[in-house]
N, C-alpha and C. Protein backbone atom coordinates (compact mmCIF):
# COMPACT_ATOMS: atom_id res chain seq x y z
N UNK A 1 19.37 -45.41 -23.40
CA UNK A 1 19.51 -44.93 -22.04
C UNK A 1 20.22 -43.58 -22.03
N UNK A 2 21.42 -43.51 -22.96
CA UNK A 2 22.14 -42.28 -22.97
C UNK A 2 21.16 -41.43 -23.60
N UNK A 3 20.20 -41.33 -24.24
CA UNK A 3 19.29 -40.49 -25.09
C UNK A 3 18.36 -40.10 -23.96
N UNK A 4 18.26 -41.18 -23.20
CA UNK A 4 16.81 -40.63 -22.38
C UNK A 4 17.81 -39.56 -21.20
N UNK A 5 19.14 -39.84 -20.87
CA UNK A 5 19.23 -38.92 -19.43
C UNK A 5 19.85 -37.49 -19.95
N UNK A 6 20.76 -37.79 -21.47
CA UNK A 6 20.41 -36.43 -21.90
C UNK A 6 19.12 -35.59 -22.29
N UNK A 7 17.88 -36.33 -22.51
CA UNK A 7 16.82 -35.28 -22.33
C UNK A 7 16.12 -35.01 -21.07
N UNK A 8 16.34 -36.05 -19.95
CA UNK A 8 16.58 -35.10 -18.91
C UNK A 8 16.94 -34.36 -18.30
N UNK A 9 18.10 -33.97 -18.64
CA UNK A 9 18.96 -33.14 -18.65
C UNK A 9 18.73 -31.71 -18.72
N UNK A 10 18.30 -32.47 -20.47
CA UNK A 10 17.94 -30.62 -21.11
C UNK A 10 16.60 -29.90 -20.19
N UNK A 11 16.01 -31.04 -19.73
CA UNK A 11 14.30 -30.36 -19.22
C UNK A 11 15.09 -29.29 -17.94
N UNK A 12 15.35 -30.80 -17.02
CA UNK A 12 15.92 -29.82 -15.72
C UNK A 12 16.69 -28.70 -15.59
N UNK A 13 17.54 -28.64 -16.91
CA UNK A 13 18.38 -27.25 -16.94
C UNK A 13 17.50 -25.88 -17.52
N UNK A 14 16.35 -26.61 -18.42
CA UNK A 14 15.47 -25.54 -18.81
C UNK A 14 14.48 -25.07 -18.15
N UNK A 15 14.23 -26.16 -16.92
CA UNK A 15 13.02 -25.22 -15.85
C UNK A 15 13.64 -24.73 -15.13
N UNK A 16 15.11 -24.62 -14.41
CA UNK A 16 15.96 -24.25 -13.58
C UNK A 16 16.14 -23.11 -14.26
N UNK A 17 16.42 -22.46 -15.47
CA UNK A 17 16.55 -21.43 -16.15
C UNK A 17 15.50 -20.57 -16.23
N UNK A 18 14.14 -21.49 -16.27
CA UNK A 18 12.94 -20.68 -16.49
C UNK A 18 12.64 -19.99 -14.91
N UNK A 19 12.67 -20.89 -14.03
CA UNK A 19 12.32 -20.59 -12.40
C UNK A 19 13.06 -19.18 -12.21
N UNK A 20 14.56 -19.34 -12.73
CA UNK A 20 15.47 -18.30 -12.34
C UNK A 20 15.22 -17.26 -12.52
N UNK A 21 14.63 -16.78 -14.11
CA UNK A 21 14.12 -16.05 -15.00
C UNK A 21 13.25 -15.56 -13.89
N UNK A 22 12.05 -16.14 -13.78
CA UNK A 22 10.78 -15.70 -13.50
C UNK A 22 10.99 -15.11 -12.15
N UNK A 23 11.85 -15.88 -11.17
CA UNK A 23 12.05 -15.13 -9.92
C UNK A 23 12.85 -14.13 -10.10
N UNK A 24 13.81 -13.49 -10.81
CA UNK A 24 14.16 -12.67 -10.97
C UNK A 24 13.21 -11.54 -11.36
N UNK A 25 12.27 -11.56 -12.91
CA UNK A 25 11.85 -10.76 -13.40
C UNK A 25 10.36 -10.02 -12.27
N UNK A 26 10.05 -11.32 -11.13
CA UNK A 26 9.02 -11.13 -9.48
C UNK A 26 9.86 -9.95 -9.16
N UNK A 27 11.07 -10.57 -8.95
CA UNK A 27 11.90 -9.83 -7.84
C UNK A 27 11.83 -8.16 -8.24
N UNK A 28 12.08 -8.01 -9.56
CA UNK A 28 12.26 -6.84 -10.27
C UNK A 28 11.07 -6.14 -10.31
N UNK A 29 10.02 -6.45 -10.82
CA UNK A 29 8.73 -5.76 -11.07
C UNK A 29 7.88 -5.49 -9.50
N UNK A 30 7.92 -6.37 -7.96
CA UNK A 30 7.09 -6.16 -7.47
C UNK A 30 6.65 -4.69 -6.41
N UNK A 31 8.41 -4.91 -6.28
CA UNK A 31 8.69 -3.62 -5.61
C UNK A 31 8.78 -2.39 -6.40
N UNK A 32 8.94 -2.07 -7.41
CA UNK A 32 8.37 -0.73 -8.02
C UNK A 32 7.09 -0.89 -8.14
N UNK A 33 5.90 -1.69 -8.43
CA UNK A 33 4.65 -1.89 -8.79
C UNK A 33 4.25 -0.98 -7.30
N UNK A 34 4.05 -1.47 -5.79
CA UNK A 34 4.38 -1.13 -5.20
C UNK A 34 4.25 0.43 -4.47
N UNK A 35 6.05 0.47 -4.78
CA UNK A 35 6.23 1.27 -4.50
C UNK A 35 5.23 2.85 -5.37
N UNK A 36 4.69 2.78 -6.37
CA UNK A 36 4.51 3.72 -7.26
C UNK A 36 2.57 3.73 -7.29
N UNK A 37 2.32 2.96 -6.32
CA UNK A 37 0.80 2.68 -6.14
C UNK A 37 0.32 3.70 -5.18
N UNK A 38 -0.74 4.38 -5.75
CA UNK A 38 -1.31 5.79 -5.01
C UNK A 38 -3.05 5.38 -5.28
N UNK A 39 -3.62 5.14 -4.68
CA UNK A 39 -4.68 5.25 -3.73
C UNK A 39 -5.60 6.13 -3.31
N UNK A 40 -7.06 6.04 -3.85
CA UNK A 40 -7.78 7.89 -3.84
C UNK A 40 -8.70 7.24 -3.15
N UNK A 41 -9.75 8.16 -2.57
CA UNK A 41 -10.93 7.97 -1.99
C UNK A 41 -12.14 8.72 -2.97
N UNK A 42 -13.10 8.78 -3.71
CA UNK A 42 -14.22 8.74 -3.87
C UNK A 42 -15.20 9.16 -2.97
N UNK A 43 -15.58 9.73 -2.35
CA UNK A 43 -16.77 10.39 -1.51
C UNK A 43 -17.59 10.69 -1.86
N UNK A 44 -19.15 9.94 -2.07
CA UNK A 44 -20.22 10.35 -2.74
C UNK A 44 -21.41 9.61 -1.56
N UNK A 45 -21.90 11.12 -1.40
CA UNK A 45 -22.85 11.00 0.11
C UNK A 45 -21.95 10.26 1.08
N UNK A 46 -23.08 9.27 1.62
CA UNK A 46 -22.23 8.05 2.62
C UNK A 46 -21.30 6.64 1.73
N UNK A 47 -21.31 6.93 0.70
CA UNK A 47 -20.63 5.73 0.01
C UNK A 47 -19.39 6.30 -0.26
N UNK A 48 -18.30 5.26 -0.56
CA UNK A 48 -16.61 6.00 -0.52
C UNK A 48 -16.19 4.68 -1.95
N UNK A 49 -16.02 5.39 -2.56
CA UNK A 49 -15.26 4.30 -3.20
C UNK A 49 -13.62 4.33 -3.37
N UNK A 50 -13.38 3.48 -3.63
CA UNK A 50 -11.19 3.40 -3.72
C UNK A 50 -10.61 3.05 -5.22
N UNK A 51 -9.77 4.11 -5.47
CA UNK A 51 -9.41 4.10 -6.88
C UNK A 51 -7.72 3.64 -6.58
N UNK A 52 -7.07 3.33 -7.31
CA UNK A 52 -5.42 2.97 -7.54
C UNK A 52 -5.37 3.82 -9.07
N UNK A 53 -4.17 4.67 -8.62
CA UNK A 53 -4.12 5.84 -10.00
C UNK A 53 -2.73 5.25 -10.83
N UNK A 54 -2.17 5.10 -11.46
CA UNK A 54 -1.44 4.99 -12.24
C UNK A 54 -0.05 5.96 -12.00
N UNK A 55 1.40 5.12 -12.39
CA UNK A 55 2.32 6.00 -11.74
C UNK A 55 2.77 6.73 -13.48
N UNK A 56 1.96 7.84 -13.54
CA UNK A 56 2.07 8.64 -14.72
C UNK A 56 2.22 9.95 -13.97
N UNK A 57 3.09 10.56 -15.43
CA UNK A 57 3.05 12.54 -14.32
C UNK A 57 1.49 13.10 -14.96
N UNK A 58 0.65 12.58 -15.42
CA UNK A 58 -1.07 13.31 -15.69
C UNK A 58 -1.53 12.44 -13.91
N UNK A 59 -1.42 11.32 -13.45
CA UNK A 59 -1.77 11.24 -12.38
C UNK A 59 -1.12 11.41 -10.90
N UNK A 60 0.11 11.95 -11.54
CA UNK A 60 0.64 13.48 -10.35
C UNK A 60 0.49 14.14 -10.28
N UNK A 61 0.09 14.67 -11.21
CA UNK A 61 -0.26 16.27 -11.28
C UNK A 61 -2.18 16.08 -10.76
N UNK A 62 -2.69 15.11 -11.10
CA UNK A 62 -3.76 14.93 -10.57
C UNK A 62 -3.97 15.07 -9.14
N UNK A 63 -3.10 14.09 -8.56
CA UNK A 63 -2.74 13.57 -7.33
C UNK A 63 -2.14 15.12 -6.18
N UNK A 64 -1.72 15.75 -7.12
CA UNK A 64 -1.31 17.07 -6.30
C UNK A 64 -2.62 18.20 -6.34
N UNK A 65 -3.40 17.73 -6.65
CA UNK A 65 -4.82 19.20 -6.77
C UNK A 65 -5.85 18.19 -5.92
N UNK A 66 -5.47 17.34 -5.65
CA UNK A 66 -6.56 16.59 -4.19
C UNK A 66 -6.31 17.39 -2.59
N UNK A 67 -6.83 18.08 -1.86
CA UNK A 67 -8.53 17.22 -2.14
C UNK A 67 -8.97 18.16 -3.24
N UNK A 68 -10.24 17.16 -4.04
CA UNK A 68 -10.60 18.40 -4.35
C UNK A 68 -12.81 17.82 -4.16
N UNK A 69 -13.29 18.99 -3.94
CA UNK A 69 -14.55 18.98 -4.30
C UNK A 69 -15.31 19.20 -5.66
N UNK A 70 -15.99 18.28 -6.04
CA UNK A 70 -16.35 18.50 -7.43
C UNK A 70 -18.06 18.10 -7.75
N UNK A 71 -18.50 18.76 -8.61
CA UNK A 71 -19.96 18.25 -8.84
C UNK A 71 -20.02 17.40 -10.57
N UNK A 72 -19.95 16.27 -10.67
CA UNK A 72 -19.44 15.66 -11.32
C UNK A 72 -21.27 15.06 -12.19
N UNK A 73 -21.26 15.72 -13.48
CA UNK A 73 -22.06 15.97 -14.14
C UNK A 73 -21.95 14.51 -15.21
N UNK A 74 -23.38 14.49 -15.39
CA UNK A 74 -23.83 13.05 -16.43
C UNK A 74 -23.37 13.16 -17.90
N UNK A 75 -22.34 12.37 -18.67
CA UNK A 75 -22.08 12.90 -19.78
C UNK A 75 -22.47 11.46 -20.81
N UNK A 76 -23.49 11.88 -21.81
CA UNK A 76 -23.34 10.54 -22.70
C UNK A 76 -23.71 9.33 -22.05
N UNK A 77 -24.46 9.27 -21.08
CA UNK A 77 -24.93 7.92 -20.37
C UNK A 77 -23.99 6.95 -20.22
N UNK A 78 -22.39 7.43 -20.42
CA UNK A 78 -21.20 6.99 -20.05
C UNK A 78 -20.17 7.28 -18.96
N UNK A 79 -19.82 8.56 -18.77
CA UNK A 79 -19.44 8.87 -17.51
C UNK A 79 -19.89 9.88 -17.01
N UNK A 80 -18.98 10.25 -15.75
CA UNK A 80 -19.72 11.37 -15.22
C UNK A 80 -18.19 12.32 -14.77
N UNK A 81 -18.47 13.67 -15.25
CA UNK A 81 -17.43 14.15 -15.98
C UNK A 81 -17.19 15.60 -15.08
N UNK A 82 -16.15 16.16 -14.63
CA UNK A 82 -15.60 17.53 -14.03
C UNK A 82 -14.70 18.22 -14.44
N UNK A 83 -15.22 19.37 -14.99
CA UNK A 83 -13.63 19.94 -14.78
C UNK A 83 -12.72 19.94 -13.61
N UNK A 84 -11.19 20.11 -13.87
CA UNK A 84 -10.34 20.35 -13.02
C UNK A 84 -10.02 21.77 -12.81
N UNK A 85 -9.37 22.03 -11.78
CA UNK A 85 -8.69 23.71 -11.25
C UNK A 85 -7.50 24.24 -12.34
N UNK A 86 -6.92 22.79 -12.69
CA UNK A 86 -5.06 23.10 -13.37
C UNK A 86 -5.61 21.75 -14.58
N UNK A 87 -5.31 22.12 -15.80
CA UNK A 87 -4.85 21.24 -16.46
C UNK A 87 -3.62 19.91 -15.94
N UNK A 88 -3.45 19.02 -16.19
CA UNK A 88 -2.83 18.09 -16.29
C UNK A 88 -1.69 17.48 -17.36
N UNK A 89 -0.66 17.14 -16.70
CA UNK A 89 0.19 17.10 -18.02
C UNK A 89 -0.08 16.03 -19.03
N UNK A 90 0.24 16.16 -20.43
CA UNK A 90 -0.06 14.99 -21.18
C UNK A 90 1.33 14.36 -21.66
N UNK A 91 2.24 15.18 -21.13
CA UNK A 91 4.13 14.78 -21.47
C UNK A 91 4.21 12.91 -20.90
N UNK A 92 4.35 12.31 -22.58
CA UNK A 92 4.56 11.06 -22.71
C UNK A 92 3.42 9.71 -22.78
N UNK A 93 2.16 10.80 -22.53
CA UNK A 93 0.86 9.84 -22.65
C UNK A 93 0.87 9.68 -24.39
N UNK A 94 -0.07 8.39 -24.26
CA UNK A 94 -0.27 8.34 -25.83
C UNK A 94 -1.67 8.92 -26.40
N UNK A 95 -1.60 9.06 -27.91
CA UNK A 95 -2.57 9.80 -28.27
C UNK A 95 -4.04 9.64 -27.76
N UNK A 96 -4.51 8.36 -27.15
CA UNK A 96 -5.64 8.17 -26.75
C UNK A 96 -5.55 6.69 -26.45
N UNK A 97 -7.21 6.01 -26.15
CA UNK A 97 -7.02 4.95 -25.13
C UNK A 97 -8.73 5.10 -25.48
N UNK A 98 -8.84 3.53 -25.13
CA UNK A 98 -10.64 2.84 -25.25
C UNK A 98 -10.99 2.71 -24.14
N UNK A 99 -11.60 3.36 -23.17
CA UNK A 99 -11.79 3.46 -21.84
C UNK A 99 -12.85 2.45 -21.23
N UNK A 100 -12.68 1.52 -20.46
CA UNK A 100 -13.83 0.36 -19.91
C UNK A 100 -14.48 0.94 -18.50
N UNK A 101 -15.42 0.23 -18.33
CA UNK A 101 -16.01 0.50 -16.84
C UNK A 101 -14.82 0.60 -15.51
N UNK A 102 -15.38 1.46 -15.48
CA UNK A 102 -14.41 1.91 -13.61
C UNK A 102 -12.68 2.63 -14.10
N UNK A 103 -12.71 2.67 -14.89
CA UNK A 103 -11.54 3.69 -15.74
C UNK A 103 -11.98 5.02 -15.36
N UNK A 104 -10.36 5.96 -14.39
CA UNK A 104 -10.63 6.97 -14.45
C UNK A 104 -9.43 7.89 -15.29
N UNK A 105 -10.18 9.02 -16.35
CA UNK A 105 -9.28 9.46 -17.51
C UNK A 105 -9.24 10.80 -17.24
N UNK A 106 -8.56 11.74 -17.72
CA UNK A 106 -8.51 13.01 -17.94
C UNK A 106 -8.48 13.63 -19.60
N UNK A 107 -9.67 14.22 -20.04
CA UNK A 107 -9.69 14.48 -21.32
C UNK A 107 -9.11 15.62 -21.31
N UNK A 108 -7.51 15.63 -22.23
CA UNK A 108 -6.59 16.65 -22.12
C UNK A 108 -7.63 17.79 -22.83
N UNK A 109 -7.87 17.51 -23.97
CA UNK A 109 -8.45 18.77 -25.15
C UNK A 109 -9.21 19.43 -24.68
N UNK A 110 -10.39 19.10 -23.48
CA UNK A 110 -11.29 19.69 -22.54
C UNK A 110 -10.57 20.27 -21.05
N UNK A 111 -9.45 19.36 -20.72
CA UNK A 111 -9.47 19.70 -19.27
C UNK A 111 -9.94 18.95 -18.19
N UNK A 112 -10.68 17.95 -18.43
CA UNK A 112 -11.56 17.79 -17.87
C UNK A 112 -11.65 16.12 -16.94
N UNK A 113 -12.01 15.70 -15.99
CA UNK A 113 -11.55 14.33 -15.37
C UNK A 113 -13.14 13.70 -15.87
N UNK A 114 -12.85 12.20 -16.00
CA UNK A 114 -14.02 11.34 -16.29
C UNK A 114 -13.78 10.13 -15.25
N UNK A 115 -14.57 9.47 -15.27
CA UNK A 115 -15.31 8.27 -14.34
C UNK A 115 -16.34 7.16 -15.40
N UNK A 116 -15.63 6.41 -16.42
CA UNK A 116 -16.78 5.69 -17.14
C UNK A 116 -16.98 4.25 -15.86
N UNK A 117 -18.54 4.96 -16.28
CA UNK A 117 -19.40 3.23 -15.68
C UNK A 117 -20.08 2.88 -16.71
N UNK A 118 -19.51 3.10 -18.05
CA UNK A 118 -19.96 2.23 -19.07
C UNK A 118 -18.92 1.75 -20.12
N UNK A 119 -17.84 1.59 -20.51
CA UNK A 119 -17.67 1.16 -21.60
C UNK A 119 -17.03 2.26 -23.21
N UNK A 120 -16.64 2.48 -23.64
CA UNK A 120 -16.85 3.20 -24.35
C UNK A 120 -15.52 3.00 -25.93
N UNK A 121 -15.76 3.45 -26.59
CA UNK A 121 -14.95 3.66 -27.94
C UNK A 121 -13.62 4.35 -27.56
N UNK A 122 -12.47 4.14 -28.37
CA UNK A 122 -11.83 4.68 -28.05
C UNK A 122 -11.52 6.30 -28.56
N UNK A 123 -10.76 7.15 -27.79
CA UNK A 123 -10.75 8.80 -27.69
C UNK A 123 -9.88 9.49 -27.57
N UNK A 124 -9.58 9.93 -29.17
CA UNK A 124 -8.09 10.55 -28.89
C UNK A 124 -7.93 12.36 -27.86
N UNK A 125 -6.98 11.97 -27.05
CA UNK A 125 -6.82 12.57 -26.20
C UNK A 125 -7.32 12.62 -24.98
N UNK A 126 -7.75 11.44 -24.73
CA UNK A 126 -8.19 10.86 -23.57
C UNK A 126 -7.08 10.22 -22.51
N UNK A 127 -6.53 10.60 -21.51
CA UNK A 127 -5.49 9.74 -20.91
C UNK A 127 -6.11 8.67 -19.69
N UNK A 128 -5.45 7.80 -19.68
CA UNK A 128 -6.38 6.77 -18.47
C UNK A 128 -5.44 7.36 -17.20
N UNK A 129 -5.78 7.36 -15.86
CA UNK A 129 -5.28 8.06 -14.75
C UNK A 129 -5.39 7.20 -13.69
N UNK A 130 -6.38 6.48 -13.85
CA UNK A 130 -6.32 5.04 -13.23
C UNK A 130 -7.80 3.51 -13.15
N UNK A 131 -8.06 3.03 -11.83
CA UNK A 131 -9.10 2.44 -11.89
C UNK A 131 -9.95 2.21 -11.05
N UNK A 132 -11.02 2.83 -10.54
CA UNK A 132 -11.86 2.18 -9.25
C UNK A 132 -11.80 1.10 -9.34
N UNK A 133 -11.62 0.50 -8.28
CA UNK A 133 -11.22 -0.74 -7.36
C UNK A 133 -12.58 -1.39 -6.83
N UNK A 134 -13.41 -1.96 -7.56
CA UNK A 134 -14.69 -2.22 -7.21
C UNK A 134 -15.96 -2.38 -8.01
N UNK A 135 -16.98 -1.54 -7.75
CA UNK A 135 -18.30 -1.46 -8.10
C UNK A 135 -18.23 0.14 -8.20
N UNK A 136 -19.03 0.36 -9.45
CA UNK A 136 -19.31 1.74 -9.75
C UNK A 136 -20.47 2.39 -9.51
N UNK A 137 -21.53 1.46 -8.94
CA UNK A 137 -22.60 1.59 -9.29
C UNK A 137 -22.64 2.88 -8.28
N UNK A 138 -22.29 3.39 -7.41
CA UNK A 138 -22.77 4.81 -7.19
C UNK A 138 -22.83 5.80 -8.15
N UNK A 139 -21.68 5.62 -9.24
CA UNK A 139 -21.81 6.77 -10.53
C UNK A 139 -22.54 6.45 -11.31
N UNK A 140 -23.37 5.25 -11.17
CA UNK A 140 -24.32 5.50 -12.57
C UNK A 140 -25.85 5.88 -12.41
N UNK A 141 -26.15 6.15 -13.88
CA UNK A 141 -27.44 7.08 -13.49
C UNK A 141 -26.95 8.50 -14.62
N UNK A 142 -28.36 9.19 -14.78
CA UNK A 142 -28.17 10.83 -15.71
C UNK A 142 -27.73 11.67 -14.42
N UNK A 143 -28.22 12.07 -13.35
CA UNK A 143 -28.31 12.78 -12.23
C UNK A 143 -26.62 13.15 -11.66
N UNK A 144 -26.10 14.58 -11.80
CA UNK A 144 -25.43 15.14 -11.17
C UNK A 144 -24.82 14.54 -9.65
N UNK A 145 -23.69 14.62 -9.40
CA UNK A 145 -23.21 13.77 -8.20
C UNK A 145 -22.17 14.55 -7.67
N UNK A 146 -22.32 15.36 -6.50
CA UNK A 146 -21.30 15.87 -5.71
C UNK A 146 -20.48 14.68 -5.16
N UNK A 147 -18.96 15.10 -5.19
CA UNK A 147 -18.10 14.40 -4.67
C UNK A 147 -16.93 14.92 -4.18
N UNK A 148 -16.24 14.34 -3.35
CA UNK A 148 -14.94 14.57 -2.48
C UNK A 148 -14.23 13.69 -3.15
N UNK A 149 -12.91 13.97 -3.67
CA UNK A 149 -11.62 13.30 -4.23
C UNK A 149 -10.73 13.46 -2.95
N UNK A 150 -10.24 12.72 -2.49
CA UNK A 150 -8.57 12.92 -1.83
C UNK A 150 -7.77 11.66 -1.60
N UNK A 151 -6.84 12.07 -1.31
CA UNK A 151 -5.75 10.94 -1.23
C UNK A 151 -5.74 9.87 -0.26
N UNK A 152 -6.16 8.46 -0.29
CA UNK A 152 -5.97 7.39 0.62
C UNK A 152 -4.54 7.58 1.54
N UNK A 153 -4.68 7.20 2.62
CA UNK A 153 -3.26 6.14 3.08
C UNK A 153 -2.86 5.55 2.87
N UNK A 154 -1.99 4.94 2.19
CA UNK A 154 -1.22 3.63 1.84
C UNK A 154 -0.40 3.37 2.64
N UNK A 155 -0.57 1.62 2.80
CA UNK A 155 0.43 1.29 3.34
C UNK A 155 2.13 1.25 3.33
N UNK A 156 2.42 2.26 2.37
CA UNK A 156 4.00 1.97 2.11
C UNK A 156 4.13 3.76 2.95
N UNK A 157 3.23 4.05 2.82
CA UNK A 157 3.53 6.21 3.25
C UNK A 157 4.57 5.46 3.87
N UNK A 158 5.04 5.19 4.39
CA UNK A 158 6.16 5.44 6.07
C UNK A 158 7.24 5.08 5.61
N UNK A 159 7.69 4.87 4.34
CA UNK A 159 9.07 4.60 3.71
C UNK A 159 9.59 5.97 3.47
């Protein structure tokens, strides 16, 4: 009997520890997650798509050259690719990254912003910048695609 209520014991003090843990480490992570969430619009013809960019300074410095207009060209039957106006910083990105569907990157060595709607190997000097939030299927295809980039509303602006 004494064996069984000391291992009850140990359980209840160890999920009470774990709960604590975990609501703490909620408490900690949700509000910077959050707070640091930036939100683009996509404009291609009548379709809009919504990206969430990453709280990196390559997707501030991104985030500060919106709006921008771009004609966003077929590259590799993988993405569809623009130069930018300003380079982007690469201070603290890592050397590269394996980019999946709806990943949007900035290839430092070019300059240049991408949009894969396919998949791809990974590429040094490629930084990820963030992710369309959805379906890509407006970017795919060989065919050239004018587009409008600018900054969503989010619901936190008013802090």
């Amino acid at each position: 009997m004494v064996l069984w209520l000391l291992m009850v014991g140990i359980q209840v003090a160890s999920a009470a520890t774990f709960a604590s843990a975990s609501q703490h480490n909620e408490s900690m992570a949700m509000p910077i997650a959050k707070k640091s969430e930036v939100k683009i619009r996509i404009i291609i013809a009548d379709t809009t798509l919504t990206a969430t960019l990453e709280n990196t300074q390559a997707a501030r410095d991104f985030v500060k050259q919106l709006p921008l207009d771009l004609m966003l060209e077929d590259y590799n039957g993988t993405e569809k690719i623009a130069d930018l106006p300003t380079k982007l910083s690469n201070k603290a990105a890592p050397d590269g990254y394996t980019p999946k569907v709806g990943d949007i990157a900035y290839f430092a060595p070019w300059g240049n912003l991408a949009f894969f709607y396919q998949d791809f190997g990974y590429s040094r000097g490629l930084i990820r910048l963030g992710q369309i939030d959805g379906s890509v299927d407006a970017l795919m295809g060989d065919s050239d695609i004018k587009v409008r980039i600018e900054q969503a509303q989010n619901s936190d602006d008013s802090e």
